[in-house]
N, C-alpha and C. Protein backbone atom coordinates (compact mmCIF):
# COMPACT_ATOMS: atom_id res chain seq x y z
N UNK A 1 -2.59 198.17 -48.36
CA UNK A 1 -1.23 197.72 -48.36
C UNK A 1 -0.41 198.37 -49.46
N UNK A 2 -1.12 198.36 -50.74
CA UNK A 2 -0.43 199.07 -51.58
C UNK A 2 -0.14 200.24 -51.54
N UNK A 3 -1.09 201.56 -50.91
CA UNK A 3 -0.51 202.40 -50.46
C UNK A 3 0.65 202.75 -49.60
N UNK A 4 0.84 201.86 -48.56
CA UNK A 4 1.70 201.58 -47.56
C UNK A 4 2.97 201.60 -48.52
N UNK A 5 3.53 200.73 -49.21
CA UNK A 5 4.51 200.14 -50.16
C UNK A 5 4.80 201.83 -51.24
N UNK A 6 4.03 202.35 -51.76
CA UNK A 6 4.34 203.42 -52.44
C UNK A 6 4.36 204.19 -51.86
N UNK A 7 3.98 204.92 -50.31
CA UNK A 7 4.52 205.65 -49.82
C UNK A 7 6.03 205.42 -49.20
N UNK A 8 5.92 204.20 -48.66
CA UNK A 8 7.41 203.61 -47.94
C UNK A 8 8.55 204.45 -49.13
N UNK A 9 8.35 203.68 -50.85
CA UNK A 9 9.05 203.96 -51.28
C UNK A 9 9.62 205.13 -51.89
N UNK A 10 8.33 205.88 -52.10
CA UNK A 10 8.56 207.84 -52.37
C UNK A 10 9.28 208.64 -50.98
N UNK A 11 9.24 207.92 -49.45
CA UNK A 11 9.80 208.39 -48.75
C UNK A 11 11.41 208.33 -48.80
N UNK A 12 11.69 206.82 -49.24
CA UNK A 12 13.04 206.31 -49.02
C UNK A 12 13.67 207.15 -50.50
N UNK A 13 12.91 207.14 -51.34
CA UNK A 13 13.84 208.00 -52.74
C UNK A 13 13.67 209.55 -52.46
N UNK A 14 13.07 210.30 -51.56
CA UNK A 14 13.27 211.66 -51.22
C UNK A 14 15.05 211.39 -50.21
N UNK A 15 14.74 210.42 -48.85
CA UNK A 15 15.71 210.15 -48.30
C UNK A 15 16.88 210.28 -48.98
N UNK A 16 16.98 209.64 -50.09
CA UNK A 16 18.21 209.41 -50.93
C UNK A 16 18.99 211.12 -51.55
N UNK A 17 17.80 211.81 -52.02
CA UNK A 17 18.29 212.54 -52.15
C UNK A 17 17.93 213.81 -51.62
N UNK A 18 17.98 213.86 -49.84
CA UNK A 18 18.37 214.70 -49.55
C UNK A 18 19.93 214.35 -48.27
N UNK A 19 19.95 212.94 -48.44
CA UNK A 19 21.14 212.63 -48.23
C UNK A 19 22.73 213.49 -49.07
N UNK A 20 21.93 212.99 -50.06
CA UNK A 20 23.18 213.58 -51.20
C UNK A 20 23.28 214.78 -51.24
N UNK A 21 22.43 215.74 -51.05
CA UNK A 21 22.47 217.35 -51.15
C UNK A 21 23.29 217.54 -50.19
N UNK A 22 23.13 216.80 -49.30
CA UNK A 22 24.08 217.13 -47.86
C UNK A 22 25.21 216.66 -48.04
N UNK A 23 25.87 215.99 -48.89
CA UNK A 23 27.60 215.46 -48.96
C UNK A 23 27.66 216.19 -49.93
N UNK A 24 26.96 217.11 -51.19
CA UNK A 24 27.64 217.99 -52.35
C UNK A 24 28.30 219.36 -51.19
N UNK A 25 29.00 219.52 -51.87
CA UNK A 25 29.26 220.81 -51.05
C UNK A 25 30.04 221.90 -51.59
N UNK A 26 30.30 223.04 -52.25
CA UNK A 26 30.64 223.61 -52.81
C UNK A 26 31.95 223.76 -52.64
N UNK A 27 32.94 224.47 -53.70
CA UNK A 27 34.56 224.83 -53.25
C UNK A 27 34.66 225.65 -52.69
N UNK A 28 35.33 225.68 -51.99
CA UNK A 28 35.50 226.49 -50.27
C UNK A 28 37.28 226.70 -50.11
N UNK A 29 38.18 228.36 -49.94
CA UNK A 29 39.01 227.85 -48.90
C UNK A 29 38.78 227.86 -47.64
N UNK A 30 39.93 226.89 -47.34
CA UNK A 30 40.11 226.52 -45.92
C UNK A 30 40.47 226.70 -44.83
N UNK A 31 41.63 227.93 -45.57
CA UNK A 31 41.97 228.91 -44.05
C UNK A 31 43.14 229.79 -45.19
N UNK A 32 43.62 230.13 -44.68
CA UNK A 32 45.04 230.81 -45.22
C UNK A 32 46.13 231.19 -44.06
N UNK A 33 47.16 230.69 -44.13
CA UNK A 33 48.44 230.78 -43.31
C UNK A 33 49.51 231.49 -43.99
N UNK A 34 50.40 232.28 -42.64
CA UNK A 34 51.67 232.68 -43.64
C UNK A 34 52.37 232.08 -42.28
N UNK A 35 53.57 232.23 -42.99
CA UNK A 35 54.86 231.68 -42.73
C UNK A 35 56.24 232.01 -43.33
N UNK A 36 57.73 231.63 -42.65
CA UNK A 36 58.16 232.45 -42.96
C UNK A 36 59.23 231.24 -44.04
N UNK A 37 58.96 230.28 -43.93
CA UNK A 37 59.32 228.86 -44.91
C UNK A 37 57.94 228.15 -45.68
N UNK A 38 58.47 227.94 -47.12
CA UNK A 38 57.57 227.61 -47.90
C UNK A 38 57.09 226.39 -47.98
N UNK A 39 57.78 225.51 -46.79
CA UNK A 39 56.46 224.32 -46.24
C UNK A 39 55.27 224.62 -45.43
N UNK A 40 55.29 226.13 -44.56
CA UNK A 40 54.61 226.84 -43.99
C UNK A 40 54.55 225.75 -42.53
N UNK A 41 55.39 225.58 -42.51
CA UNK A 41 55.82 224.58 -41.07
C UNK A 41 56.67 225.74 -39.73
N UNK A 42 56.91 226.97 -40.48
CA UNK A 42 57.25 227.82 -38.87
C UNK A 42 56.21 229.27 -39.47
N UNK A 43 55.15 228.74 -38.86
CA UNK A 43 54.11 229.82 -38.83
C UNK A 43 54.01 230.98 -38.45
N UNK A 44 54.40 232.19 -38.90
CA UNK A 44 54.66 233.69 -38.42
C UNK A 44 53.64 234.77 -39.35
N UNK A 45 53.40 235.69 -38.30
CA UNK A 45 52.68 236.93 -39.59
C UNK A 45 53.72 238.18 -39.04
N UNK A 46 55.13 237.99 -38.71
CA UNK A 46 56.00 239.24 -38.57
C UNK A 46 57.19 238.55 -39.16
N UNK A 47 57.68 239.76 -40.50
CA UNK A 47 58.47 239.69 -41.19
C UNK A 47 59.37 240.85 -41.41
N UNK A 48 60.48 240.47 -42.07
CA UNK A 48 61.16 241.57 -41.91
C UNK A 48 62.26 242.16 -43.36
N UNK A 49 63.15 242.72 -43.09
CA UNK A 49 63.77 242.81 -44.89
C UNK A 49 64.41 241.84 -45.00
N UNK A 50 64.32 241.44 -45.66
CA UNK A 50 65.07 239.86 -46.15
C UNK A 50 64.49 238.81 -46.25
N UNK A 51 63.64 238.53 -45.12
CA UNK A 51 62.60 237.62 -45.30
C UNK A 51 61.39 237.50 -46.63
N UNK A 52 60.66 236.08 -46.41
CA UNK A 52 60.20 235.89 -47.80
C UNK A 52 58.48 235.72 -47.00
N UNK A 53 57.52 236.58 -47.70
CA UNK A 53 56.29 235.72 -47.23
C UNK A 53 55.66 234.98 -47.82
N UNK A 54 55.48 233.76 -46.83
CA UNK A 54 54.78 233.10 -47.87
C UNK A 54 53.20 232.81 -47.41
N UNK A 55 52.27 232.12 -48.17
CA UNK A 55 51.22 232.20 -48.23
C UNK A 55 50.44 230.67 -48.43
N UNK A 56 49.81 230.29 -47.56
CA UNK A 56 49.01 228.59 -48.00
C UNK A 56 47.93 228.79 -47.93
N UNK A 57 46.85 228.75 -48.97
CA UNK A 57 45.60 228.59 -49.63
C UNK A 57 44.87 227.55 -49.26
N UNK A 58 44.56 226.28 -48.38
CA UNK A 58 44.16 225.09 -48.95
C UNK A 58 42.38 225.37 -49.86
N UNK A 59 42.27 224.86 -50.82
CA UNK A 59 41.24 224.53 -51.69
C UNK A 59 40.36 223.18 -51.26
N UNK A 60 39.20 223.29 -50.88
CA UNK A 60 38.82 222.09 -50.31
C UNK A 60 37.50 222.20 -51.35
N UNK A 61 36.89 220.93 -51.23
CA UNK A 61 35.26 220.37 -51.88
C UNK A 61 35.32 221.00 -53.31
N UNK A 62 36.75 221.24 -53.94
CA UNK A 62 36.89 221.46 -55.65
C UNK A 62 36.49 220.45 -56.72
N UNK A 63 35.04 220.74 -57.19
CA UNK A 63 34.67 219.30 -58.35
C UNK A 63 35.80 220.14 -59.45
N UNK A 64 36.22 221.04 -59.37
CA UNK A 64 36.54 221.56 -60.68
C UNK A 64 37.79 222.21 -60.84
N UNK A 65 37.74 223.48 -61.60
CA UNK A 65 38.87 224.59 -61.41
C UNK A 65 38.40 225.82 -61.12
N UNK A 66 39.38 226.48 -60.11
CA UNK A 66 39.69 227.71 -59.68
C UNK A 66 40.81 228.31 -59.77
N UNK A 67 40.00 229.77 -59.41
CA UNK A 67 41.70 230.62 -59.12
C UNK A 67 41.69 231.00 -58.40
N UNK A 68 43.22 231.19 -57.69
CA UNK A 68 42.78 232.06 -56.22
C UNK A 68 43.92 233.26 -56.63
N UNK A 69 43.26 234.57 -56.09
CA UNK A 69 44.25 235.67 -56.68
C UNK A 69 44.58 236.30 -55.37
N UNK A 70 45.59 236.04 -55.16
CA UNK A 70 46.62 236.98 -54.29
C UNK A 70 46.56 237.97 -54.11
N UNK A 71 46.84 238.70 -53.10
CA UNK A 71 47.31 240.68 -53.17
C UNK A 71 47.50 240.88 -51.90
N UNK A 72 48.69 242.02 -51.77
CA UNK A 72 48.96 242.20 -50.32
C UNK A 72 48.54 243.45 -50.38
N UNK A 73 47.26 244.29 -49.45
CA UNK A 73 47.21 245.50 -49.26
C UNK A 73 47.75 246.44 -47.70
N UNK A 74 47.45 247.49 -48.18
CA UNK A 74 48.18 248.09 -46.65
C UNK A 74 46.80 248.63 -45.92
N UNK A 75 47.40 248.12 -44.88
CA UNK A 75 46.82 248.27 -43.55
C UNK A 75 46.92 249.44 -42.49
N UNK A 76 48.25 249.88 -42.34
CA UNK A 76 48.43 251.03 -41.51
C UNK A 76 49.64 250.89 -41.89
N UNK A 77 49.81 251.38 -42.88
CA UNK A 77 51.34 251.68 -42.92
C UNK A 77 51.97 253.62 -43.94
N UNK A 78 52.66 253.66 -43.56
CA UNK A 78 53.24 255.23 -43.81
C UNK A 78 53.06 255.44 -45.44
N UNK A 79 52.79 256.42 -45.70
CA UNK A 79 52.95 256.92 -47.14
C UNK A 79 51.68 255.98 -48.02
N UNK A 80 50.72 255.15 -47.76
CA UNK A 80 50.30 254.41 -48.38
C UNK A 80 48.34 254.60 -47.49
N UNK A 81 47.80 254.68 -48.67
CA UNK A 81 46.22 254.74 -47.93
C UNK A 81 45.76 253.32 -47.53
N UNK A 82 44.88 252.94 -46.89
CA UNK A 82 44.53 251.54 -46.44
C UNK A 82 43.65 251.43 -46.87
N UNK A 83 44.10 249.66 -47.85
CA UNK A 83 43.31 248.95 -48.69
C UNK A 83 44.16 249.23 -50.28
N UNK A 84 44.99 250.02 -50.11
CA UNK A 84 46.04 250.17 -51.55
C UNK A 84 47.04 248.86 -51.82
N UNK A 85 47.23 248.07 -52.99
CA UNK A 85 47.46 246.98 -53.12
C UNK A 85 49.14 247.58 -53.57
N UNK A 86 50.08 246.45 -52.56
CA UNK A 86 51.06 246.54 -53.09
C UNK A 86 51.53 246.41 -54.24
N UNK A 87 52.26 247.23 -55.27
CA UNK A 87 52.71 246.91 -56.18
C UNK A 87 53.43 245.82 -56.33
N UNK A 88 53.55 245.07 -57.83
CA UNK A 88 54.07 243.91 -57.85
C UNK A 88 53.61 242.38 -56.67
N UNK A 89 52.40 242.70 -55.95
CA UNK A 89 52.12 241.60 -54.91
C UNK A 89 51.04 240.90 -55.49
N UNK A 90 50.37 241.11 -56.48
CA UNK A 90 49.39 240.22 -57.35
C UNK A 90 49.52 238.97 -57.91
N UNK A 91 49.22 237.72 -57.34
CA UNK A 91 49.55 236.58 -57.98
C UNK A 91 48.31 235.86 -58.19
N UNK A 92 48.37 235.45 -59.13
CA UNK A 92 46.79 234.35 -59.44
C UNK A 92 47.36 232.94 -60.05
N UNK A 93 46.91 231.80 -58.90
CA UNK A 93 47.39 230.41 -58.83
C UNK A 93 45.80 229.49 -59.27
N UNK A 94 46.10 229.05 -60.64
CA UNK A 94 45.13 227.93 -60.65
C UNK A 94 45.17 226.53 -59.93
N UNK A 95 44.00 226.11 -59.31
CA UNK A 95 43.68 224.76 -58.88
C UNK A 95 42.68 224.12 -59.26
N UNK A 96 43.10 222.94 -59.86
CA UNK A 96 42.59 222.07 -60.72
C UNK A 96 41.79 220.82 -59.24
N UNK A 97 41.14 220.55 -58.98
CA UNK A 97 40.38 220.13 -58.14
C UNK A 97 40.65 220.58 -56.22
N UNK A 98 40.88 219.47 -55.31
CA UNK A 98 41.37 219.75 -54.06
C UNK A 98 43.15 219.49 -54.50
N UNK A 99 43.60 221.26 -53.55
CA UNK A 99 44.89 221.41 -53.27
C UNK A 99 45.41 222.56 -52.59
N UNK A 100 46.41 222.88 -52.45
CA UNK A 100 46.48 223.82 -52.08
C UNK A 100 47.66 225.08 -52.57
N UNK A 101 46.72 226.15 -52.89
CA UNK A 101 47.41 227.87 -53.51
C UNK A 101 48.81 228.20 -52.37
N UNK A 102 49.92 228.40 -53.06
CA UNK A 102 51.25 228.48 -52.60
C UNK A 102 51.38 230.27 -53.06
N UNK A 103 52.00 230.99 -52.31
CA UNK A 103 52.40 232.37 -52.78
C UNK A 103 53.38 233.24 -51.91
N UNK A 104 54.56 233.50 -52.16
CA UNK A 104 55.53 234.20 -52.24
C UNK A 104 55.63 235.66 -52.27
N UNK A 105 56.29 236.61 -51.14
CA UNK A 105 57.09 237.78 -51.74
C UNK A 105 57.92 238.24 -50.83
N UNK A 106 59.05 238.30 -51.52
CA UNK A 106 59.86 238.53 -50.76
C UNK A 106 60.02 240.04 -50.43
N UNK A 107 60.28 239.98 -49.22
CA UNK A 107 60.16 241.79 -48.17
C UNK A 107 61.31 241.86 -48.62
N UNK A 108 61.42 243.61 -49.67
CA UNK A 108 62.65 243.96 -50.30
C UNK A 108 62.90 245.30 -49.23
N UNK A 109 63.96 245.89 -49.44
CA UNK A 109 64.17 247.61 -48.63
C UNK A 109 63.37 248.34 -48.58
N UNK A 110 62.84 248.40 -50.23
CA UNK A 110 61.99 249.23 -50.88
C UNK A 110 60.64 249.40 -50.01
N UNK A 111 59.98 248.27 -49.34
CA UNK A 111 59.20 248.00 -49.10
C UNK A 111 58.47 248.44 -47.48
N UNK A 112 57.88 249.14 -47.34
CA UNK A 112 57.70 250.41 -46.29
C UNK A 112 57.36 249.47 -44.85
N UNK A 113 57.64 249.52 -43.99
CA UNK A 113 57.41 249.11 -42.03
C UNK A 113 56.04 249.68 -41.79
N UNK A 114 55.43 248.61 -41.90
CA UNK A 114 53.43 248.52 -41.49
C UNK A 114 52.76 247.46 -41.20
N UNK A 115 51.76 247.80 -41.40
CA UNK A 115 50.94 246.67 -40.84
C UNK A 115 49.95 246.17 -42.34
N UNK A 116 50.27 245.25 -42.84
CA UNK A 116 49.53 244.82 -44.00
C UNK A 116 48.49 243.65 -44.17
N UNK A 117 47.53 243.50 -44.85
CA UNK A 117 46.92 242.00 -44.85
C UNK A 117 47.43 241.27 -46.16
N UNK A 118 47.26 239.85 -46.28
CA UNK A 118 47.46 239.14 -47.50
C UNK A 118 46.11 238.73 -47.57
N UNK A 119 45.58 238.71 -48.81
CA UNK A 119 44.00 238.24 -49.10
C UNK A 119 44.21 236.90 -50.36
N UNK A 120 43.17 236.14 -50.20
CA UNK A 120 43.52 234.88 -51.07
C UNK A 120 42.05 235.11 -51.38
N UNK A 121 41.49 235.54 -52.87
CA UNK A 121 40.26 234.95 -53.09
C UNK A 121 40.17 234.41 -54.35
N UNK A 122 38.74 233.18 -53.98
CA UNK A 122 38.88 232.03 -54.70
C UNK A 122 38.09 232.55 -55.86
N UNK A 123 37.98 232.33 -57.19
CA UNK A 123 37.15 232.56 -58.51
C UNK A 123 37.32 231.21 -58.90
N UNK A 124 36.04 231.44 -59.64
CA UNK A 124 35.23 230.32 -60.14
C UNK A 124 35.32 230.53 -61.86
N UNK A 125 35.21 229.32 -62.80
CA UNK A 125 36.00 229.59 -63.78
C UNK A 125 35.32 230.42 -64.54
N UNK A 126 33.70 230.99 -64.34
CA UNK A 126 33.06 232.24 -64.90
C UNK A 126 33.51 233.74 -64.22
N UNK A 127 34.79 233.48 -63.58
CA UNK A 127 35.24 234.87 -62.71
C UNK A 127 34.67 235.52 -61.57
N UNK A 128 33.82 234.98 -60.69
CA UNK A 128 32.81 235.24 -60.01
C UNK A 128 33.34 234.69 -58.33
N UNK A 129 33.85 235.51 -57.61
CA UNK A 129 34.33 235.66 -56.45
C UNK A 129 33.31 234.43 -55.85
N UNK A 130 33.94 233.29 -55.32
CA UNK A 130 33.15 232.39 -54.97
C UNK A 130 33.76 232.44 -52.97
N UNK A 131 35.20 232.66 -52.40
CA UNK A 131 34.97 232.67 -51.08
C UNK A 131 36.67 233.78 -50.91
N UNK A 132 36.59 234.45 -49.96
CA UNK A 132 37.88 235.05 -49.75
C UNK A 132 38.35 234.45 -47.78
N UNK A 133 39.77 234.98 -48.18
CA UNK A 133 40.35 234.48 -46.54
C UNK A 133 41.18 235.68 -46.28
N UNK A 134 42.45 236.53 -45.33
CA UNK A 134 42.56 237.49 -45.34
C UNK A 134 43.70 236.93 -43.62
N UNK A 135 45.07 237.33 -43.92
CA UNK A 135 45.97 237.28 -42.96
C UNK A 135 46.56 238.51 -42.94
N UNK A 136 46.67 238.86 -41.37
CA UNK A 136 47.05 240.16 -40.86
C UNK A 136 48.59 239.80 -41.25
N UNK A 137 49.47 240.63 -41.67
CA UNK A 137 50.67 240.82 -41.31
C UNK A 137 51.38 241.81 -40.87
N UNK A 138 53.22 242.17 -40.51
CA UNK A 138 53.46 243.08 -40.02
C UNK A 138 55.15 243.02 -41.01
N UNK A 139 55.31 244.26 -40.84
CA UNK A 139 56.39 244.15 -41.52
C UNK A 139 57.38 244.86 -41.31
N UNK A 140 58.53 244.86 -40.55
CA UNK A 140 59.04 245.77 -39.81
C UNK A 140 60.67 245.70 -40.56
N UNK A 141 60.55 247.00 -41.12
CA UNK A 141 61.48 247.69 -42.06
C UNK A 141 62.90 247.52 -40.93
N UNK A 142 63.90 246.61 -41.55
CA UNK A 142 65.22 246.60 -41.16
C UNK A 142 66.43 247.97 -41.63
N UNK A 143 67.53 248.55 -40.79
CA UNK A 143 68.15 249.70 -41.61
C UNK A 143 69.15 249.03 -41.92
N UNK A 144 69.61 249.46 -43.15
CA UNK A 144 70.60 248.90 -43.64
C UNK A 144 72.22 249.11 -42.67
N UNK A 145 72.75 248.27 -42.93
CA UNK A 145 74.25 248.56 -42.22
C UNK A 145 74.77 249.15 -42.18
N UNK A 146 75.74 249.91 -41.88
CA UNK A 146 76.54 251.42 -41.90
C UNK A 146 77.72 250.23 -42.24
N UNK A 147 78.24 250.81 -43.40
CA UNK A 147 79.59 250.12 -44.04
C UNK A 147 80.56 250.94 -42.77
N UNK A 148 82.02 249.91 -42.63
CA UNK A 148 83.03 250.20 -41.87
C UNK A 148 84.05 250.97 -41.93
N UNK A 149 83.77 252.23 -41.45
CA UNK A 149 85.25 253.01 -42.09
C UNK A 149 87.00 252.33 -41.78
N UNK A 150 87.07 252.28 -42.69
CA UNK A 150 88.33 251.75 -42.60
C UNK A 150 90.15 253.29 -43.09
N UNK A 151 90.60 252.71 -42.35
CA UNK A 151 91.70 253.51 -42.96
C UNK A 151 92.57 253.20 -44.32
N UNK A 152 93.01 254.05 -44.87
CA UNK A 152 94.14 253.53 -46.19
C UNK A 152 95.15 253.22 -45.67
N UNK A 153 95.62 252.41 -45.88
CA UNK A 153 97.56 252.25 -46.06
C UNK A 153 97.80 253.57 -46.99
N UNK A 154 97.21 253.60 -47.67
CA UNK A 154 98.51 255.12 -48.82
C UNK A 154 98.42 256.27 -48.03
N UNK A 155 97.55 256.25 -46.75
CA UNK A 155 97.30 257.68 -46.26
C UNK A 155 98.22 257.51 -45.87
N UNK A 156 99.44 256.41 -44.78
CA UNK A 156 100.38 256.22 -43.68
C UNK A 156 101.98 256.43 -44.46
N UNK A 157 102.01 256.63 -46.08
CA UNK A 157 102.80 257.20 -46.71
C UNK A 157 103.16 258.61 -46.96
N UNK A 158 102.04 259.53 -46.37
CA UNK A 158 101.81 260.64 -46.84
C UNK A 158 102.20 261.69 -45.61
C-alpha cells in the first residue's frame, strides 16, 4: 500500500510540473500589420507619396522587456539592391511586458516606386534576436503637379 501512495504521489508532482512547462511560454510576436491609419483599423500594404506607413507589432507571452527594431528594406525597387535598408527607416520600440510595437514613415517624393518589406524583430534584453515578422509592401511613387500657367496682367499693358 505504501508503495501505491508514493508512487500515486511522485506521479501527481511530475503532473504538476509538466503542466506548467506547458502554460510558460516564451515572448513571441504576433503578427505584424500595416496600415494606412495609426489605429491600423484600414489595413493596406499599398501606399503612396503622402501617405504615412504604419506598422503594428503585437508582443505576446512578455514576462519581461524587449525591443523590437524596425527597418524597411527594398525589395524590387529601381536604383536600390534587394535587402538594402532604407535610409532613415530604423526604429527600435521598447516593450515592457505584453503590448504592442507602433511604427511610422511617412512616404516622402524622395522616396523611390517599389516593392519593399517592413521587418519587426523582437530582441531580448541580452540583444539576441529572439522572433522576426516581415510585411510585403508597395509603394507607388506619385508625380508631382505641373503648377498652372497663368497669364500676367502687366503683359496686357504692353
Amino acid at each position: 500500500m505504501k508503495n501505491t501512495g508514493t508512487s500515486l504521489i511522485i506521479s501527481l508532482i511530475a503532473l504538476i510540473f509538466v503542466a506548467a512547462a506547458c502554460n510558460m511560454s516564451t515572448a513571441n510576436l504576433s503578427g505584424l500589420t500595416t496600415s494606412t491609419d495609426s489605429d491600423g483599423k484600414n489595413a493596406s500594404s499599398s501606399f503612396k507619396t503622402g501617405d504615412t506607413i504604419n506598422g503594428r507589432a503585437p508582443v505576446a507571452n512578455n514576462p519581461g522587456k524587449v525591443k523590437i527594431k524596425f527597418a524597411v528594406t527594398a525589395d524590387d525597387v529601381k536604383g536600390m539592391t534587394k535587402g538594402d535598408v532604407l535610409k532613415g527607416s530604423e526604429v527600435s520600440v521598447d516593450i515592457e511586458k505584453d503590448g504592442t510595437a507602433t511604427y511610422t514613415l511617412p512616404v516622402v517624393p524622395a522616396m523611390a516606386g517599389g516593392k519593399y518589406k517592413l521587418t519587426a524583430d523582437m530582441m531580448n534584453e541580452a540583444g539576441e534576436k529572439k522572433d522576426s515578422k516581415s510585411a510585403d509592401i508597395t509603394v507607388t511613387q506619385s508625380t508631382p503637379p505641373v503648377p498652372a500657367v497663368t497669364k500676367n496682367d502687366d503683359d496686357d499693358d504692353k
